[in-house]
Structure formats: C-alpha cells, structure tokens
C-alpha atoms as a PDB file:
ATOM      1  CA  UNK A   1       0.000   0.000   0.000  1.00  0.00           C
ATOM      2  CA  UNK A   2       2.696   2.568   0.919  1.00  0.00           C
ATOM      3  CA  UNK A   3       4.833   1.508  -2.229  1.00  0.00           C
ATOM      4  CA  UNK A   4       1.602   2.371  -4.355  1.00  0.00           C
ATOM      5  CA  UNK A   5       1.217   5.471  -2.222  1.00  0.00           C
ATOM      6  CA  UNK A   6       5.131   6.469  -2.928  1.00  0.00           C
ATOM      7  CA  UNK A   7       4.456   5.764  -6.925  1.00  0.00           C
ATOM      8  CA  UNK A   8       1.428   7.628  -7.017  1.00  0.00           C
ATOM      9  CA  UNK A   9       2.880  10.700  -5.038  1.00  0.00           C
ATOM     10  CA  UNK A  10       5.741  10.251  -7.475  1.00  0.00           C
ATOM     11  CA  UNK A  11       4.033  10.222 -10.693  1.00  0.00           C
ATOM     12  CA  UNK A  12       1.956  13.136  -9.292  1.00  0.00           C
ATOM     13  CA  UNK A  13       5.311  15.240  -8.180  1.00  0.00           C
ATOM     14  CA  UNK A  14       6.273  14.604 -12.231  1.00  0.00           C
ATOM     15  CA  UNK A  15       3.334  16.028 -13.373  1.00  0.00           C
ATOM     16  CA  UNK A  16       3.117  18.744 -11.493  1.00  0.00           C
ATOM     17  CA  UNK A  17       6.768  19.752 -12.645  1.00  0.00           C
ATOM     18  CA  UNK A  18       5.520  19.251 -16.491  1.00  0.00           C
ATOM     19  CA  UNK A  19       3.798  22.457 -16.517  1.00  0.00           C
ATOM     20  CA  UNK A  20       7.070  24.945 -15.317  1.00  0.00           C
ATOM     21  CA  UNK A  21       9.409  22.753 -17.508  1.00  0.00           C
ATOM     22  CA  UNK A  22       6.223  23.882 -20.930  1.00  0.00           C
ATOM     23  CA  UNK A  23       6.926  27.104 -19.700  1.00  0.00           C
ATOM     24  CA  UNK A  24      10.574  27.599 -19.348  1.00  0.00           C
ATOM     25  CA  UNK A  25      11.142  27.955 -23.267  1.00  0.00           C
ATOM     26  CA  UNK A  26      13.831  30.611 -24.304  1.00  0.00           C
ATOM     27  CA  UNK A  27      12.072  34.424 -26.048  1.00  0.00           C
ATOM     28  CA  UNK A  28      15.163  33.243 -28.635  1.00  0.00           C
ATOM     29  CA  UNK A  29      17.571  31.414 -29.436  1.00  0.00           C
ATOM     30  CA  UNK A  30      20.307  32.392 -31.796  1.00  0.00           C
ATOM     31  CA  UNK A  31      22.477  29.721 -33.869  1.00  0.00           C
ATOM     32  CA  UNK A  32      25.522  29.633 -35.154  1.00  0.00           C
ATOM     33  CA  UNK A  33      28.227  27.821 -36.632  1.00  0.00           C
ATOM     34  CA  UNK A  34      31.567  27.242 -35.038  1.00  0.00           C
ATOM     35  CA  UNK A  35      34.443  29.095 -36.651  1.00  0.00           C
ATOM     36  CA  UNK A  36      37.038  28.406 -39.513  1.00  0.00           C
ATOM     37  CA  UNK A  37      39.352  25.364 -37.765  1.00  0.00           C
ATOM     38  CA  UNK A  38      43.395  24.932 -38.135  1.00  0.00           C
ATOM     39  CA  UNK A  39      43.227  21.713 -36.979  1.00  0.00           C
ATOM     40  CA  UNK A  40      40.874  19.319 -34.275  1.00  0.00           C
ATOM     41  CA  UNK A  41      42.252  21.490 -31.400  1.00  0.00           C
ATOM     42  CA  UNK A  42      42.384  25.371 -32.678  1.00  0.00           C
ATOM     43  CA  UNK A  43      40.556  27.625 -34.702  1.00  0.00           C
ATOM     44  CA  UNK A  44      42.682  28.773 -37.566  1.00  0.00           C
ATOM     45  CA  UNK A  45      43.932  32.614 -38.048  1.00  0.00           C
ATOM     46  CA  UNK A  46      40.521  33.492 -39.786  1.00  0.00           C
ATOM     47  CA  UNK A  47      38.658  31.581 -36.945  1.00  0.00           C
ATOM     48  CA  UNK A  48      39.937  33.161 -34.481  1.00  0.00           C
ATOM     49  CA  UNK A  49      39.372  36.681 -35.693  1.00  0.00           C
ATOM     50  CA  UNK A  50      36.001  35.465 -36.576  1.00  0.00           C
ATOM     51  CA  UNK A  51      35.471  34.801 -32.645  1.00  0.00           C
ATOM     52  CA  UNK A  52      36.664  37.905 -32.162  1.00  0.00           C
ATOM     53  CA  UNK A  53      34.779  39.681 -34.526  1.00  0.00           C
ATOM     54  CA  UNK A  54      31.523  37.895 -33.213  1.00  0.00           C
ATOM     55  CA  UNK A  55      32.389  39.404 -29.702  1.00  0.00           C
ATOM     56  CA  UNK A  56      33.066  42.842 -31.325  1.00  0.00           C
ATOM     57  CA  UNK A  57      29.899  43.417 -33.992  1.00  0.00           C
ATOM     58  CA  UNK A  58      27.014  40.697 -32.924  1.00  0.00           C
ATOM     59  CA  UNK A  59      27.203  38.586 -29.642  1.00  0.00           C
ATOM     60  CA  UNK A  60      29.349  41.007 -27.265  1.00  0.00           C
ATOM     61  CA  UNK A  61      28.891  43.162 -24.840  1.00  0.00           C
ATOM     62  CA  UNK A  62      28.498  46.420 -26.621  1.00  0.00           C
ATOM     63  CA  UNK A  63      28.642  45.090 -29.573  1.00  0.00           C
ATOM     64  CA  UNK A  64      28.436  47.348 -32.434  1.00  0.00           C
ATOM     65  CA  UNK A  65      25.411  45.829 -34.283  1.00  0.00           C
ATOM     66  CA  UNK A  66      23.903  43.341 -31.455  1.00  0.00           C
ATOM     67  CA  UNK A  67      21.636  41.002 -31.405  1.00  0.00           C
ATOM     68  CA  UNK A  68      20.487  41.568 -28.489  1.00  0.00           C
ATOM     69  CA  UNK A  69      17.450  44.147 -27.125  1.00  0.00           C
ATOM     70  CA  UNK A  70      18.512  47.198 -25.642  1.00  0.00           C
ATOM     71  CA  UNK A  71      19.819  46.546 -21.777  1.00  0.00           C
ATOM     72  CA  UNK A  72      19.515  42.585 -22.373  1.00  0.00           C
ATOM     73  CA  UNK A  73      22.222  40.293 -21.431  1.00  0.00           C
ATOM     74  CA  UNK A  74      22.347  36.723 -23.007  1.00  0.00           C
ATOM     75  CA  UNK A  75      20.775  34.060 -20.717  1.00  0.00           C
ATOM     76  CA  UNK A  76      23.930  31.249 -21.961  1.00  0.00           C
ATOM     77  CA  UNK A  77      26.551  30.676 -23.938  1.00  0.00           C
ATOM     78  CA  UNK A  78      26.554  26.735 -25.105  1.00  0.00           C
ATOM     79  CA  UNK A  79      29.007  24.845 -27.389  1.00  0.00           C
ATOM     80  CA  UNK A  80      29.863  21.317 -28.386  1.00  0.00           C
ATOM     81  CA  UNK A  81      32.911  20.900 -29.692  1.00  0.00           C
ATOM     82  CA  UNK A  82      36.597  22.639 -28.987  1.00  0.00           C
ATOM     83  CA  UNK A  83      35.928  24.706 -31.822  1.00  0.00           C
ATOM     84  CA  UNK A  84      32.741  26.047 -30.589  1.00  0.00           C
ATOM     85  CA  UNK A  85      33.803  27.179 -27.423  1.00  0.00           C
ATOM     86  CA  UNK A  86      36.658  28.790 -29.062  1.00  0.00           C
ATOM     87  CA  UNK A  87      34.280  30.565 -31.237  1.00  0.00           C
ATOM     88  CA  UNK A  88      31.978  31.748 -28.461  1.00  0.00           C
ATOM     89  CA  UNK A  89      34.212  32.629 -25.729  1.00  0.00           C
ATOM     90  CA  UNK A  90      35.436  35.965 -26.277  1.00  0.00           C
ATOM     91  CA  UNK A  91      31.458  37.170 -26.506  1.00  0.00           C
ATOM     92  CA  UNK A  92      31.293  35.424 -23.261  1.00  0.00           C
ATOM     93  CA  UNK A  93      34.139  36.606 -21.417  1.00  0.00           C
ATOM     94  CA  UNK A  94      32.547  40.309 -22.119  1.00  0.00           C
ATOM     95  CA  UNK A  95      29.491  39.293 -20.136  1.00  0.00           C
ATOM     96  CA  UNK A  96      31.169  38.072 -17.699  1.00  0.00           C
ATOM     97  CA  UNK A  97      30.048  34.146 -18.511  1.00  0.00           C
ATOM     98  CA  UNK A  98      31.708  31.024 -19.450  1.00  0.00           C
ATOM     99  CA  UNK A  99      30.648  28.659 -22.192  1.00  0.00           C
ATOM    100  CA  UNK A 100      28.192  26.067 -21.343  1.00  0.00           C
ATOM    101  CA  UNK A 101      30.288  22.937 -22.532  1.00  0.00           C
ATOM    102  CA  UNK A 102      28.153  19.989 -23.705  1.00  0.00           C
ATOM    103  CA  UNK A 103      31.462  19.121 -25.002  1.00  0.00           C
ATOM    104  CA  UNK A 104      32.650  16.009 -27.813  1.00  0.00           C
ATOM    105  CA  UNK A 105      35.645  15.954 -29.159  1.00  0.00           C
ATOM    106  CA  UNK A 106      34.736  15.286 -32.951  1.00  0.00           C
ATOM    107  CA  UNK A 107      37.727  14.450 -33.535  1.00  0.00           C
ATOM    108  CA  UNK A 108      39.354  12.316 -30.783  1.00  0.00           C
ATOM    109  CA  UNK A 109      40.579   8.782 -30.683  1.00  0.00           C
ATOM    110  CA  UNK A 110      37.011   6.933 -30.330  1.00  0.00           C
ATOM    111  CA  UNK A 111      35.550   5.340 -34.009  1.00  0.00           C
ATOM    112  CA  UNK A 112      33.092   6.827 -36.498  1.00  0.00           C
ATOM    113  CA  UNK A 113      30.198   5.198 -34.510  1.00  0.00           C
ATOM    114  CA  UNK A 114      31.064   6.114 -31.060  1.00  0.00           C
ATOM    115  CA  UNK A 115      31.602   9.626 -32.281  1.00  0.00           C
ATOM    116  CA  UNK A 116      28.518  10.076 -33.995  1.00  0.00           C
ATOM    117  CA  UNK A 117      26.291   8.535 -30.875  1.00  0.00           C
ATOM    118  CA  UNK A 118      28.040  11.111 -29.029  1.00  0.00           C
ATOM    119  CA  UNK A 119      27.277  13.471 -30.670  1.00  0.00           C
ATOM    120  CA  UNK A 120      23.854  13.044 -31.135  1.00  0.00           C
ATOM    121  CA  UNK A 121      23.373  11.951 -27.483  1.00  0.00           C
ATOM    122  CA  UNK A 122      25.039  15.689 -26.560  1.00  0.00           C
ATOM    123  CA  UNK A 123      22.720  17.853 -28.755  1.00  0.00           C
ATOM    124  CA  UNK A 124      19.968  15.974 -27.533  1.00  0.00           C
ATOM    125  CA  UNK A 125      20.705  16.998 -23.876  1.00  0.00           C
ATOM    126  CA  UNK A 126      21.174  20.903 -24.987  1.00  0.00           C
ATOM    127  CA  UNK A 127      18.122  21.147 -26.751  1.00  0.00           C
ATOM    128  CA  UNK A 128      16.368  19.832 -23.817  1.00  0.00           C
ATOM    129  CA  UNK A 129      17.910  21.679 -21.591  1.00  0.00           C
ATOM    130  CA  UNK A 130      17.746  25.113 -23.553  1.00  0.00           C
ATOM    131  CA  UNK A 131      13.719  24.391 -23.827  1.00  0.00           C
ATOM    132  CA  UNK A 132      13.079  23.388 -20.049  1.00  0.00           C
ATOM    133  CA  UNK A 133      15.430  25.174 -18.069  1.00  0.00           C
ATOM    134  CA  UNK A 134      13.890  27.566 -16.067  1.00  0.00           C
ATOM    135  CA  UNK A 135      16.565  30.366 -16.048  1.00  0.00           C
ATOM    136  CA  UNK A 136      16.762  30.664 -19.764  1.00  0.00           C
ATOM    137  CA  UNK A 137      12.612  31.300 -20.035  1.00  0.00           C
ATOM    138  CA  UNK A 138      12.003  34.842 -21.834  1.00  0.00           C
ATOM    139  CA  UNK A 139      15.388  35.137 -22.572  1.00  0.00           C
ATOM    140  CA  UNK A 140      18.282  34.444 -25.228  1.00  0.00           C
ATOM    141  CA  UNK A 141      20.248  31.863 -25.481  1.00  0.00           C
ATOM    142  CA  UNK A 142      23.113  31.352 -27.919  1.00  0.00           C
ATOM    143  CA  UNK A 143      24.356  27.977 -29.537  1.00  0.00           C
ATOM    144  CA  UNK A 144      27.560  27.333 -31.438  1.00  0.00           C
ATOM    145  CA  UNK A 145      27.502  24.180 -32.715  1.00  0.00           C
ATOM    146  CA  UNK A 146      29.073  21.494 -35.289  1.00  0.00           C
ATOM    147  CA  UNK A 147      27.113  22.343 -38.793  1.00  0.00           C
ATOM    148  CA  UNK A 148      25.903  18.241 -39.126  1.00  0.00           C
ATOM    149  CA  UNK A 149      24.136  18.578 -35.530  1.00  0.00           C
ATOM    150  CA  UNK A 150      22.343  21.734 -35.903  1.00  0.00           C
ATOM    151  CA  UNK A 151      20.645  20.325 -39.856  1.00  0.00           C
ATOM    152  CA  UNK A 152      21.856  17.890 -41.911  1.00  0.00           C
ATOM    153  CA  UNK A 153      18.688  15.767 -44.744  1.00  0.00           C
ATOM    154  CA  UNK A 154      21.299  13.075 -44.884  1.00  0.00           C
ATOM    155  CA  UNK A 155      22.132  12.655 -40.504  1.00  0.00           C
ATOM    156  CA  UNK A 156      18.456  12.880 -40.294  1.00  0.00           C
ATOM    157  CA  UNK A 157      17.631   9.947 -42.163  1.00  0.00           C
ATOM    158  CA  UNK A 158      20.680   7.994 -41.108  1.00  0.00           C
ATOM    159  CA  UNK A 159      18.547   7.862 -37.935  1.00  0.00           C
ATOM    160  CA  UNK A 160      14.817   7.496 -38.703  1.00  0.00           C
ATOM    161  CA  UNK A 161      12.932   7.530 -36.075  1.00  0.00           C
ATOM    162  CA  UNK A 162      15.106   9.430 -33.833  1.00  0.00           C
ATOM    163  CA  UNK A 163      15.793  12.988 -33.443  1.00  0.00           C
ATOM    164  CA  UNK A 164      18.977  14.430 -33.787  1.00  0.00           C
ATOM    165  CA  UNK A 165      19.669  17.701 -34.955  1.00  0.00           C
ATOM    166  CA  UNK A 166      18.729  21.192 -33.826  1.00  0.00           C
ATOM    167  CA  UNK A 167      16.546  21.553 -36.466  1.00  0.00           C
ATOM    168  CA  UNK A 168      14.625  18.449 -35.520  1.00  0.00           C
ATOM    169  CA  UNK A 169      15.139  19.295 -31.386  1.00  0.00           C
ATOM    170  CA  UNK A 170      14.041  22.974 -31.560  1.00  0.00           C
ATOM    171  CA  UNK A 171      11.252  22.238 -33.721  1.00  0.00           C
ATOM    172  CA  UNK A 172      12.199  23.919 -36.734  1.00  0.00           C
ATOM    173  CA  UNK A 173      10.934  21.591 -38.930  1.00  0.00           C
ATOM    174  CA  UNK A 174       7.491  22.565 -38.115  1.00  0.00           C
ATOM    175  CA  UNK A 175       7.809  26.271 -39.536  1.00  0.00           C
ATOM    176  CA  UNK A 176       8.255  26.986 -42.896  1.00  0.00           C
ATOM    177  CA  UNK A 177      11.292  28.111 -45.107  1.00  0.00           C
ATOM    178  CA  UNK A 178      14.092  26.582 -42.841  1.00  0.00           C
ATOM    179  CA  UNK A 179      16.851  25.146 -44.970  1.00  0.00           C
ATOM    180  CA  UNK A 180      17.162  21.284 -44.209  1.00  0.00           C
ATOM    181  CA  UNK A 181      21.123  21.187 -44.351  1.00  0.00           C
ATOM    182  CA  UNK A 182      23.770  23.631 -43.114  1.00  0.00           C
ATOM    183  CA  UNK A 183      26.044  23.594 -46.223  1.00  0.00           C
ATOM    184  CA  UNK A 184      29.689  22.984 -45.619  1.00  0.00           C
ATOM    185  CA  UNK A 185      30.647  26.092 -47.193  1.00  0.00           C
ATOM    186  CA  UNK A 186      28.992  27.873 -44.696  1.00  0.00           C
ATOM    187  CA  UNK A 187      30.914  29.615 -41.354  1.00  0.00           C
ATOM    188  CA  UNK A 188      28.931  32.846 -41.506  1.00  0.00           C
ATOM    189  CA  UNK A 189      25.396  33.244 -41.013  1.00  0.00           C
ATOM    190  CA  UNK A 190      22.880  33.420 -37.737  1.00  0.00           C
ATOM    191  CA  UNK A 191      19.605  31.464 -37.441  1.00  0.00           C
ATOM    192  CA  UNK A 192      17.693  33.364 -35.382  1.00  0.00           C
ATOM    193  CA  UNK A 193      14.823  31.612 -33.685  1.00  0.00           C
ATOM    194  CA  UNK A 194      12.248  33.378 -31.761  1.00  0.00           C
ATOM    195  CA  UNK A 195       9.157  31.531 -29.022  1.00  0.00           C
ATOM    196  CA  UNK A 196       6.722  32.646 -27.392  1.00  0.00           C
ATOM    197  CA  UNK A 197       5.499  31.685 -23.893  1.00  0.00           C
ATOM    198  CA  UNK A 198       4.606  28.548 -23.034  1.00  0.00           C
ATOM    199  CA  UNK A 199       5.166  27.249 -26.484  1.00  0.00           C
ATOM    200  CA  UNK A 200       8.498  25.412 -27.880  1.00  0.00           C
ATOM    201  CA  UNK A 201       7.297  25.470 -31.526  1.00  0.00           C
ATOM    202  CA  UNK A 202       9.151  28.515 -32.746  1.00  0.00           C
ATOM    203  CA  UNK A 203       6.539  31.766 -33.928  1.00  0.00           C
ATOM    204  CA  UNK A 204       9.547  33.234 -36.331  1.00  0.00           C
ATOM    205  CA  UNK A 205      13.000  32.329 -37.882  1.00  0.00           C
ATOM    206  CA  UNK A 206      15.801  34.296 -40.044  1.00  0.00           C
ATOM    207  CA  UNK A 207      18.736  33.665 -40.696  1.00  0.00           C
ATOM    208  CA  UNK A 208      21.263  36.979 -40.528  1.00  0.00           C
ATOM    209  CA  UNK A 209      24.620  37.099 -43.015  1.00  0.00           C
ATOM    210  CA  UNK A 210      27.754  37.691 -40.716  1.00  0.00           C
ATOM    211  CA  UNK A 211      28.791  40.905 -42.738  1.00  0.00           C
ATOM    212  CA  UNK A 212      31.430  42.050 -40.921  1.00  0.00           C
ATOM    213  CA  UNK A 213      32.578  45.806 -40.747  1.00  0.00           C
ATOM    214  CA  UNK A 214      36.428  47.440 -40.534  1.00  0.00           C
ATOM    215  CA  UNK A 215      38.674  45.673 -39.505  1.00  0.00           C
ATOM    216  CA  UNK A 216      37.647  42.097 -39.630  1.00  0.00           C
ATOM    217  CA  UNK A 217      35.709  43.449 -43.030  1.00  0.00           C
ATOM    218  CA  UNK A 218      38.567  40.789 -45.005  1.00  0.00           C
ATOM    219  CA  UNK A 219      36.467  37.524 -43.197  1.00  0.00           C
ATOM    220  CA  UNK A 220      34.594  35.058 -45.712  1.00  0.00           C
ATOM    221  CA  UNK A 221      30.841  36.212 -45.915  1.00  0.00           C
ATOM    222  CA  UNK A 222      29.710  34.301 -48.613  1.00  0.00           C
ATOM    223  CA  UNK A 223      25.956  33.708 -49.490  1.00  0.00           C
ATOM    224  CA  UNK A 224      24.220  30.421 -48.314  1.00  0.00           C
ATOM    225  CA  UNK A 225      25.065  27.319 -50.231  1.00  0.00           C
ATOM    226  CA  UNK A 226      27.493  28.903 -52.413  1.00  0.00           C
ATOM    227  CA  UNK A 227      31.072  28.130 -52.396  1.00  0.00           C
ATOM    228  CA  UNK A 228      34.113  29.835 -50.143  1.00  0.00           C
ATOM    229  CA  UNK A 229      37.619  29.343 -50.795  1.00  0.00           C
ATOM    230  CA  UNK A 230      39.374  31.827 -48.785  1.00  0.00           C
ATOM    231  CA  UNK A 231      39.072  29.399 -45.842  1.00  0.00           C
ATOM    232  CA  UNK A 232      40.741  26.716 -47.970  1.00  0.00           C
ATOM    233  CA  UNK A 233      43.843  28.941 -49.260  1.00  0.00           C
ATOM    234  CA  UNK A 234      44.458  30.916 -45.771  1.00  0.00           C
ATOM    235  CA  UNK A 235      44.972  27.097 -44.759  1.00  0.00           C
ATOM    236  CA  UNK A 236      41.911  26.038 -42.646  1.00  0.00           C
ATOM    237  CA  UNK A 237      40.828  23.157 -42.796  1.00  0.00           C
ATOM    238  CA  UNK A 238      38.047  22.156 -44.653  1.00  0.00           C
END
C-alpha cells in the first residue's frame, strides 16, 4: 500500500513539474556555426578573428550591431565541440560568462560510430535543456555548434525515427522556409529563432549574413550554399 502510495505521489510530483518545464522555453535562441578550424584542437587565423569579430559586432557586450534588445544580457553561452567554445568565448568573457560545454571531441581517438552517438546523445541533452530550463525562459540563449548537428537531410535519415539535430530538437521543422542542411561552405550566417510563452514550436525564424565591418571586413561572408575558398587557401581546414 505505501509503495503504491510512494508511486502515485511520485508520478503526481512529475506532473506537477511538467507544466514549469512547458513554460521555461527561451524568447530566442540564436544559432551559429563554429568558426574556420586549423586543426581538431584550434581555430585557424581566420577563426579566431572570426570569434573575435563575433564578440566585437554581434554577440558582445556592446557590440556594435547586437543582437540583443537594448539593456539585455544573453541568458547562456553553449558549445559542443573545442571549436565552438573557441568561437563563443570571447562574446562570453565580455558578459562576464563562461561557455556552457556539452562538449565532444569530434575528432578524438574513439571510431566513427562512437563519435557520432556522441554526438547526437550531446545535442539531444542541450536542446532539452535550452527548452526546459527555467533560467533561460524569456530570454536568449546562444548555440555554437558542429554544422551536421544543428541540420543535416542526410544525418536525419541515417537515424529514422530518432531525433537528432537542432533543427529536428528545436522544432524547426514545423515552420516553414528553414533550410534542411547547413552547407559545408557555410561559417557565416545566424539562425535566429524566436518563441513565445509557453510554447516550444518557434513563432519566427531568419537567418542573418555575418557581414562584418572594418577591420575584420577581409572575413569570408559568402551567401548560403554557395562556395568559399578563402578558408581553404588561408589554410583552414576544410
């Protein structure tokens, strides 16, 4: 009788918890792409001024053009890989946060499979976390991440039945005009997702061009799904 009385007072402390997790979704959540790489530990030269360009124009504090409302400081900071917390931590460091770290190493020592599991496993957590944690409801949150995990047509239906990418996690594939694949050629564009209360299918998306101003005006800011070289010949790696 008591064990039935535990379960039930159990299943009933669960439910009642439901309703604040529904309501703890993020005002917006902005995504981007980790920077140009030199190798699986470093951003290369035109990564790292890209990280420090992102501090200076978009994601810092007093950034020139932010993307942030007037007076608003970012809820978080999350990355993935090396290379996304490289990217995001000098926007960060001028708000006085770290990087959230749902860290991999893409590029470690494990296999393919163990890798990819990983992977998926990690941006499974985030997006749960970003959409039911209750200090990041109403505000923004901002997520570097590897290009594969945040859309990719062909990851997605390498796991059918399973969801695995931001666009999948975040509900983006329930509004319209949201590409189904980051391209590889792509380091410099924003998707900007917005929510309103209580609901974690998104009301609006954009994406925003990383057009950089004097002096990091030399960075790649090609359109989207159209090819960039500079990355290539400046000795990233592709």
């Amino acid at each position: 009788m008591y064990g039935s009385l535990l379960r039930c007072f159990g299943l009933g402390l669960i439910l009642s918890l439901l309703p604040m997790q529904v309501l703890a979704v993020p005002a917006r959540i902005i995504i981007l792409r980790h920077a140009e790489k030199f190798n699986r530990h470093a951003l290369c030269d035109l990564g790292e001024q890209r990280a420090q360009a992102l501090a200076s124009q978009f994601l810092g504090r007093g950034a020139a053009q932010s993307l942030f409302a007037a007076g608003e400081k970012p809820a978080a900071f999350l990355g993935i890989t090396v290379h996304t917390i490289e990217t995001l931590t000098p926007a960060a460091q001028s708000w006085n946060l770290a990087v959230t770290p749902y860290t991999v190493d893409a590029y470690g020592d494990d296999d393919d499979s163990t890798k990819e599991i990983d992977m998926n496993r990690s941006t499974q957590e985030a997006a749960h976390d970003v959409l039911t944690d209750p200090s990041y409801a109403g505000k923004t949150v901002v997520m570097a991440w590897e290009h594969k995990r945040i859309a990719s047509s062909k990851l997605e239906r390498d796991y059918p039945g399973e969801q695995i990418t931001l666009r999948q996690l975040l509900h983006l594939d329930q509004i319209a005009d949201v590409p189904k694949t980051w391209p590889g050629s792509n380091y410099d564009f924003f998707w900007i997702v917005d929510y309103a209360p209580a609901n974690p299918v998104p009301t609006g998306f954009h994406m925003v061009r990383q057009a950089f101003t004097a002096p990091f005006d030399n960075l790649p800011a090609n359109d989207w799904d159209e090819p960039e070289f500079q990355h290539i010949e400046a000795g990233c790696k592709k």
